[in-house]
PDB file of N, CA and C in Angstrom:
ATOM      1  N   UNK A   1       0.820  -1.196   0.000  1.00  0.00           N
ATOM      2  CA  UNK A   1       0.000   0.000   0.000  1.00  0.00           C
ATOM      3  C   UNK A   1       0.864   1.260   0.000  1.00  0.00           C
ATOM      4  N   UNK A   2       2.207   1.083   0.353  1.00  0.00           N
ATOM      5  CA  UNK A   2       3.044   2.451   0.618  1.00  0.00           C
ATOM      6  C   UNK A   2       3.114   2.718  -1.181  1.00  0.00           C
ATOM      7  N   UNK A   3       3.387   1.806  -2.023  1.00  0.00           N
ATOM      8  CA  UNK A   3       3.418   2.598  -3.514  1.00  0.00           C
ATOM      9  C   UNK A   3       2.596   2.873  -4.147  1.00  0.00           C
ATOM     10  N   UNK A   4       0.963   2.239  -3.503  1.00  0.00           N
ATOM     11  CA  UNK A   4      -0.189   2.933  -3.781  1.00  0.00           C
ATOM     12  C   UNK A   4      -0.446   4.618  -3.550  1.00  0.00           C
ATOM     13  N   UNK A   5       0.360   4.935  -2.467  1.00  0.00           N
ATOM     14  CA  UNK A   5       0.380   6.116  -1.547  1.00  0.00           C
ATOM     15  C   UNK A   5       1.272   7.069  -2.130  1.00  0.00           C
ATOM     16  N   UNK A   6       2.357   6.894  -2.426  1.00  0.00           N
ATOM     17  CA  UNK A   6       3.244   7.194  -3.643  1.00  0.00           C
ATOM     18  C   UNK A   6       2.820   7.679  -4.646  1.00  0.00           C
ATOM     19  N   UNK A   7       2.588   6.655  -5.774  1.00  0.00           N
ATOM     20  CA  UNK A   7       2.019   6.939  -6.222  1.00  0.00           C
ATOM     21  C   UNK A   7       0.577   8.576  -6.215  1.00  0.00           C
ATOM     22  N   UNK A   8      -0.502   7.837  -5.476  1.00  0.00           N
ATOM     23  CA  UNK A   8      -1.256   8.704  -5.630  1.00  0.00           C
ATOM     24  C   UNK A   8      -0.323  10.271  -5.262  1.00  0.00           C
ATOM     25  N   UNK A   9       0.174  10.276  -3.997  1.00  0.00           N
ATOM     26  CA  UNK A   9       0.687  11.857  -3.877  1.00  0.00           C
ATOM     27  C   UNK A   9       1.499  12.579  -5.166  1.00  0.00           C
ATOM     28  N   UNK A  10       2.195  11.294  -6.359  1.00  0.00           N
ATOM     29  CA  UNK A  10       3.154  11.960  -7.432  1.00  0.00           C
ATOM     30  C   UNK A  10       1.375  12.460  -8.499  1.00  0.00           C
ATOM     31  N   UNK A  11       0.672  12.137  -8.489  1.00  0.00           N
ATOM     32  CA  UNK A  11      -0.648  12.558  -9.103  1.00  0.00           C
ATOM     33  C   UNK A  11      -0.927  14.073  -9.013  1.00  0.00           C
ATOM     34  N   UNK A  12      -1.301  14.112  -7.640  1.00  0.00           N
ATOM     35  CA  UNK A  12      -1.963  14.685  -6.805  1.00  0.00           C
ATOM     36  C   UNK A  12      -1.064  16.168  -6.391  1.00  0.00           C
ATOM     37  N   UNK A  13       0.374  15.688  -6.413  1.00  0.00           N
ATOM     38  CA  UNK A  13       1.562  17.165  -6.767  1.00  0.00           C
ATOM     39  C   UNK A  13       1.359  17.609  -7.350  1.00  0.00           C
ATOM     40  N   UNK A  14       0.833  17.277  -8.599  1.00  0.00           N
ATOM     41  CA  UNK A  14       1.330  17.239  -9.859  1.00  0.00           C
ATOM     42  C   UNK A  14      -0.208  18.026 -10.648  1.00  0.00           C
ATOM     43  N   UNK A  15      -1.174  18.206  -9.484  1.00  0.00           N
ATOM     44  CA  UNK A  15      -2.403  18.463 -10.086  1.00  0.00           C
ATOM     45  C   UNK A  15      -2.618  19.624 -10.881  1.00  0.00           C
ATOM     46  N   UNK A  16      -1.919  20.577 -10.877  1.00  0.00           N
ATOM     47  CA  UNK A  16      -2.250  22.062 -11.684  1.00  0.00           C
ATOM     48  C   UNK A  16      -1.671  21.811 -12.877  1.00  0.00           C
ATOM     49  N   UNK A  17      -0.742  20.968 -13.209  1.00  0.00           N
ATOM     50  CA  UNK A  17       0.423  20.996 -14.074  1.00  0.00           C
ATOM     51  C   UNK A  17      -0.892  19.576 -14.681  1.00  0.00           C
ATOM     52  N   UNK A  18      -1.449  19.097 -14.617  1.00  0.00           N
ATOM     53  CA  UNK A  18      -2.093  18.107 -15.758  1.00  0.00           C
ATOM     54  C   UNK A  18      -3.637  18.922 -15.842  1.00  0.00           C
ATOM     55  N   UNK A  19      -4.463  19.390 -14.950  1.00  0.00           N
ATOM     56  CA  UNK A  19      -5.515  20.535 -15.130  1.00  0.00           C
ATOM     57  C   UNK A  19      -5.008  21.548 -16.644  1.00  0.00           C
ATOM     58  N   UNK A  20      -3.902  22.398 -15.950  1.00  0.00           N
ATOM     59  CA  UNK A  20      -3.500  23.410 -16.953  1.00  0.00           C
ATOM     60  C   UNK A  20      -2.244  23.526 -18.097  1.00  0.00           C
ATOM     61  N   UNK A  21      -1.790  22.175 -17.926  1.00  0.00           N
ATOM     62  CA  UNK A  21      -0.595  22.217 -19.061  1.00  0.00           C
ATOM     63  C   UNK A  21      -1.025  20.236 -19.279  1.00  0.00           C
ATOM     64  N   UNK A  22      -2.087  19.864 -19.511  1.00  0.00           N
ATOM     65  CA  UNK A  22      -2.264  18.700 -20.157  1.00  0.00           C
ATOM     66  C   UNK A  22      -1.299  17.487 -21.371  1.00  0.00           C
ATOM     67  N   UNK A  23      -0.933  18.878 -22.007  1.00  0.00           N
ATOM     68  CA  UNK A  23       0.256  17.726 -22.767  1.00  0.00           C
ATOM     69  C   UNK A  23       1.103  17.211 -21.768  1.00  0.00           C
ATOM     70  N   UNK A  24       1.641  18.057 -21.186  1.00  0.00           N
ATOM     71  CA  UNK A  24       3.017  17.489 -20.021  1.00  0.00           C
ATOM     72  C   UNK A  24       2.696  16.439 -19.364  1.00  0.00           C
ATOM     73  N   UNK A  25       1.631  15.668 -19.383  1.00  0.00           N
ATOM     74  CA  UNK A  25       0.877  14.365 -18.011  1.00  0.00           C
ATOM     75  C   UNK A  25       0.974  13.177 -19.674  1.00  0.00           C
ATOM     76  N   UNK A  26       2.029  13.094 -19.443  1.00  0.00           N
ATOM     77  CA  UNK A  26       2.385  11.854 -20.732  1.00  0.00           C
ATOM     78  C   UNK A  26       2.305  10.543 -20.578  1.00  0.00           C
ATOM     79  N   UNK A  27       2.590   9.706 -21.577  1.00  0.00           N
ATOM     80  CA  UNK A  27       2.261   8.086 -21.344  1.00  0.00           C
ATOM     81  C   UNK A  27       2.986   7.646 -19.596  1.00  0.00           C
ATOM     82  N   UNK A  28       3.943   8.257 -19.403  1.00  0.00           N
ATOM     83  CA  UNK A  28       4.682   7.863 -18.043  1.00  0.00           C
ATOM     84  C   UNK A  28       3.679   7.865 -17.061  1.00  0.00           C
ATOM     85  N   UNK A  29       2.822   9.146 -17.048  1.00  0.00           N
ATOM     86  CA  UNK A  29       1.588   9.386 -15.927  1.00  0.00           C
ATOM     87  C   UNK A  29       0.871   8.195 -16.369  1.00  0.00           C
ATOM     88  N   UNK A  30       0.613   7.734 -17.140  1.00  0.00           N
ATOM     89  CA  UNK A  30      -0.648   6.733 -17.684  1.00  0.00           C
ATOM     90  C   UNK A  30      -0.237   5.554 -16.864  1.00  0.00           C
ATOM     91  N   UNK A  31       0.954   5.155 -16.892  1.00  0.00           N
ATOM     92  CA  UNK A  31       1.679   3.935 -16.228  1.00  0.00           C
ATOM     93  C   UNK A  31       1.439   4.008 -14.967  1.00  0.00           C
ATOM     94  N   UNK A  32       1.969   5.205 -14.162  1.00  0.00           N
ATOM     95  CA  UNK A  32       1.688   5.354 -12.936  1.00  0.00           C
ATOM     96  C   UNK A  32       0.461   5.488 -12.600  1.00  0.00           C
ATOM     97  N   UNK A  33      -0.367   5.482 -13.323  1.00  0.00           N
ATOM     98  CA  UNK A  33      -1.936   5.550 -13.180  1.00  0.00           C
ATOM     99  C   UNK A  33      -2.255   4.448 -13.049  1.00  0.00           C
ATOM    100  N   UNK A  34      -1.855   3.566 -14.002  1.00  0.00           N
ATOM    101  CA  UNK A  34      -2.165   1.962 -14.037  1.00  0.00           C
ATOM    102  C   UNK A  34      -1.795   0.499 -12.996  1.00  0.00           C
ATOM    103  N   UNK A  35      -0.515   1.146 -12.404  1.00  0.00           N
ATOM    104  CA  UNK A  35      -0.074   0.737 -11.470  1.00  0.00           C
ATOM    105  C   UNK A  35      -0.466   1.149 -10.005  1.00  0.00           C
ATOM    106  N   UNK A  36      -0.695   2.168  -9.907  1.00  0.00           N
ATOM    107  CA  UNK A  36      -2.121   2.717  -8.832  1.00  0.00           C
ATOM    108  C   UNK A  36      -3.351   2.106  -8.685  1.00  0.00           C
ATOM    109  N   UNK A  37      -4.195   1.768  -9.693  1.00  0.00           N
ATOM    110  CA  UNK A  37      -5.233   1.192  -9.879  1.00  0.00           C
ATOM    111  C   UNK A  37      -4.859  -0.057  -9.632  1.00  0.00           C
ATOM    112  N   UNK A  38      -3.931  -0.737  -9.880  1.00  0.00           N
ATOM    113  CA  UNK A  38      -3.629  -1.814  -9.666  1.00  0.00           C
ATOM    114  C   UNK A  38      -3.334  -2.255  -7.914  1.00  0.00           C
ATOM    115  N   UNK A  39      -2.553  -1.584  -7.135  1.00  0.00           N
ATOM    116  CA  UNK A  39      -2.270  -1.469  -6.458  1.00  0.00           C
ATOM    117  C   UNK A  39      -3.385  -1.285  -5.089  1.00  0.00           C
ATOM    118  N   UNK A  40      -4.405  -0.561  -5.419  1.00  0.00           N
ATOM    119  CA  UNK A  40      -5.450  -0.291  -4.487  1.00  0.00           C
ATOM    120  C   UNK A  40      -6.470  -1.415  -5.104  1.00  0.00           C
ATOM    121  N   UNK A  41      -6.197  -2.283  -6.273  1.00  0.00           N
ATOM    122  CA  UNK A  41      -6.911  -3.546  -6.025  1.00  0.00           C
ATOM    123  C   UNK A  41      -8.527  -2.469  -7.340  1.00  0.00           C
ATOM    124  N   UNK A  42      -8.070  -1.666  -7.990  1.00  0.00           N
ATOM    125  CA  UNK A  42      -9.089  -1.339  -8.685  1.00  0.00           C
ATOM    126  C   UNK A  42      -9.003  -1.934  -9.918  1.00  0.00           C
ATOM    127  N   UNK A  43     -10.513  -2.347 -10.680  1.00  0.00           N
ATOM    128  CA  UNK A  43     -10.114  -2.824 -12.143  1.00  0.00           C
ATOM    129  C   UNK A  43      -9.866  -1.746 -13.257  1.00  0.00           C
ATOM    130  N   UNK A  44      -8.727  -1.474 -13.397  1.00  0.00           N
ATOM    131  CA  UNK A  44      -8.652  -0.079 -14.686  1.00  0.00           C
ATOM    132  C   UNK A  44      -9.089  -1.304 -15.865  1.00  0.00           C
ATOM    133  N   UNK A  45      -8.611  -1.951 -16.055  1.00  0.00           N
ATOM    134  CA  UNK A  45      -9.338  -3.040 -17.441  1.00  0.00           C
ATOM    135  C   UNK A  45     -10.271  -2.733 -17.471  1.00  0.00           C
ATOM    136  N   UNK A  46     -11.310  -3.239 -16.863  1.00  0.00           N
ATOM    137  CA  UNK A  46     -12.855  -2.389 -17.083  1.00  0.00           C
ATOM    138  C   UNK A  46     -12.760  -1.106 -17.431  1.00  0.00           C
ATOM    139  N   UNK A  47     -12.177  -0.238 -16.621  1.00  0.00           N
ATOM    140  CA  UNK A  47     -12.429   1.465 -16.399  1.00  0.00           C
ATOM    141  C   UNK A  47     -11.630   1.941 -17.671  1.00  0.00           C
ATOM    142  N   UNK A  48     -10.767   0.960 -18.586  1.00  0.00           N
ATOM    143  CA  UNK A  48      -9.939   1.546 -19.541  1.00  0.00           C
ATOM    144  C   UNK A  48     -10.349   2.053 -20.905  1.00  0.00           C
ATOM    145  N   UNK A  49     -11.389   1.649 -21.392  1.00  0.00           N
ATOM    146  CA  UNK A  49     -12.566   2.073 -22.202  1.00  0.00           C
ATOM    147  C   UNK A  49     -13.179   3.624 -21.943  1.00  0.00           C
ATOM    148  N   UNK A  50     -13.590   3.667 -20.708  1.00  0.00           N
ATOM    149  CA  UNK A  50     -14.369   5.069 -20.304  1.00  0.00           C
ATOM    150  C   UNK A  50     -12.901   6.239 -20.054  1.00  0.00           C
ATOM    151  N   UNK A  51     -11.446   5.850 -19.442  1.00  0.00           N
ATOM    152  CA  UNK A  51     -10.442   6.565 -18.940  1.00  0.00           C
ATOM    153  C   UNK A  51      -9.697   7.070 -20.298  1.00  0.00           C
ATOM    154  N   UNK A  52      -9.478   6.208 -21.153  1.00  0.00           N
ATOM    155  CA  UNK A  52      -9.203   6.370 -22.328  1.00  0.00           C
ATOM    156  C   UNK A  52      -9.884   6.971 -23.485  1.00  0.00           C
ATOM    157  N   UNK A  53     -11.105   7.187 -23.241  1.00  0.00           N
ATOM    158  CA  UNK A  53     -12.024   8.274 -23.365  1.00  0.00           C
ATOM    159  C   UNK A  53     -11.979   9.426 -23.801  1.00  0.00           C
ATOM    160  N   UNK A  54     -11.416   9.985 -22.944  1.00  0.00           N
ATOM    161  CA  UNK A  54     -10.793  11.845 -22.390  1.00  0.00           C
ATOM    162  C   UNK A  54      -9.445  11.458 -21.861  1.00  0.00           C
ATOM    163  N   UNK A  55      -8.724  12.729 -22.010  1.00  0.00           N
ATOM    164  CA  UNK A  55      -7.312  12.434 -21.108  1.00  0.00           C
ATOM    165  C   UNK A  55      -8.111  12.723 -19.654  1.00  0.00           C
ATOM    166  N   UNK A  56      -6.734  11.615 -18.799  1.00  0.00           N
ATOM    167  CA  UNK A  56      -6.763  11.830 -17.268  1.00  0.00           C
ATOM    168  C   UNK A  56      -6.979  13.430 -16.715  1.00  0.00           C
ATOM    169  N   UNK A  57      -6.767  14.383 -17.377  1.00  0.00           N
ATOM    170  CA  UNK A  57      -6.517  15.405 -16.985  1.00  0.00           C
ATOM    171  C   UNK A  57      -7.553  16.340 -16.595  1.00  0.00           C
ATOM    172  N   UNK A  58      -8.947  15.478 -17.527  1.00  0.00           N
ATOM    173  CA  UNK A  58     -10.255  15.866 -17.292  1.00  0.00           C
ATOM    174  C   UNK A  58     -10.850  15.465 -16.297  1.00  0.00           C
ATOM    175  N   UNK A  59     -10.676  13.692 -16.275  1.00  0.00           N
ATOM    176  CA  UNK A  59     -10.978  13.153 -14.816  1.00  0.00           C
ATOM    177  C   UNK A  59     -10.667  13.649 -13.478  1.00  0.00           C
ATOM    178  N   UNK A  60      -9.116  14.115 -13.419  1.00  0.00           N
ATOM    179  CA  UNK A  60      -9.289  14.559 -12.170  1.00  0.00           C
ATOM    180  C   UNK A  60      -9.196  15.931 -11.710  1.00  0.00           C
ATOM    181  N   UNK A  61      -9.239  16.756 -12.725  1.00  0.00           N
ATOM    182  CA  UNK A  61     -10.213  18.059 -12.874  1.00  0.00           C
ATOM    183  C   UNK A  61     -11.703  18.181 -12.346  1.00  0.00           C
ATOM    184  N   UNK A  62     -12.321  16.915 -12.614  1.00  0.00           N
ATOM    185  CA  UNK A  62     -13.368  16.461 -11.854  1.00  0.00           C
ATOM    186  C   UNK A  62     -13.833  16.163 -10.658  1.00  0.00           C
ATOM    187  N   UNK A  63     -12.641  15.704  -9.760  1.00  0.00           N
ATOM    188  CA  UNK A  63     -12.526  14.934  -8.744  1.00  0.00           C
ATOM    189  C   UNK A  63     -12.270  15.800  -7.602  1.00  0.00           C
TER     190      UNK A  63
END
């Protein structure tokens, strides 16, 4: 759970900079996204259809 935690806080730093400069949150963020989801035991497989959607950047603009 500590690289779940990790993880989420490198997100979550990082929040103005994927809100307002969206290109910069690149395939690398996607990984660390995926490995998060993974990690807290979520299915992104399912969720990868709807996430892939829109960039992440909208989602957690949302959130």
């Amino acid at each position: 759970m500590k690289e779940a935690e990790a993880l989420f806080w490198y997100i979550y730093d990082h929040r103005y900079e994927l809100m307002y400069q969206p290109e910069r949150f690149n395939a690398l963020a996607w990984t660390y996204f995926r490995h998060l989801c993974d990690a807290l035991g979520l299915p992104y497989s399912a969720m990868e259809a709807k996430l892939d959607s829109r960039p992440l950047w909208e989602i957690l603009k949302g959130a």
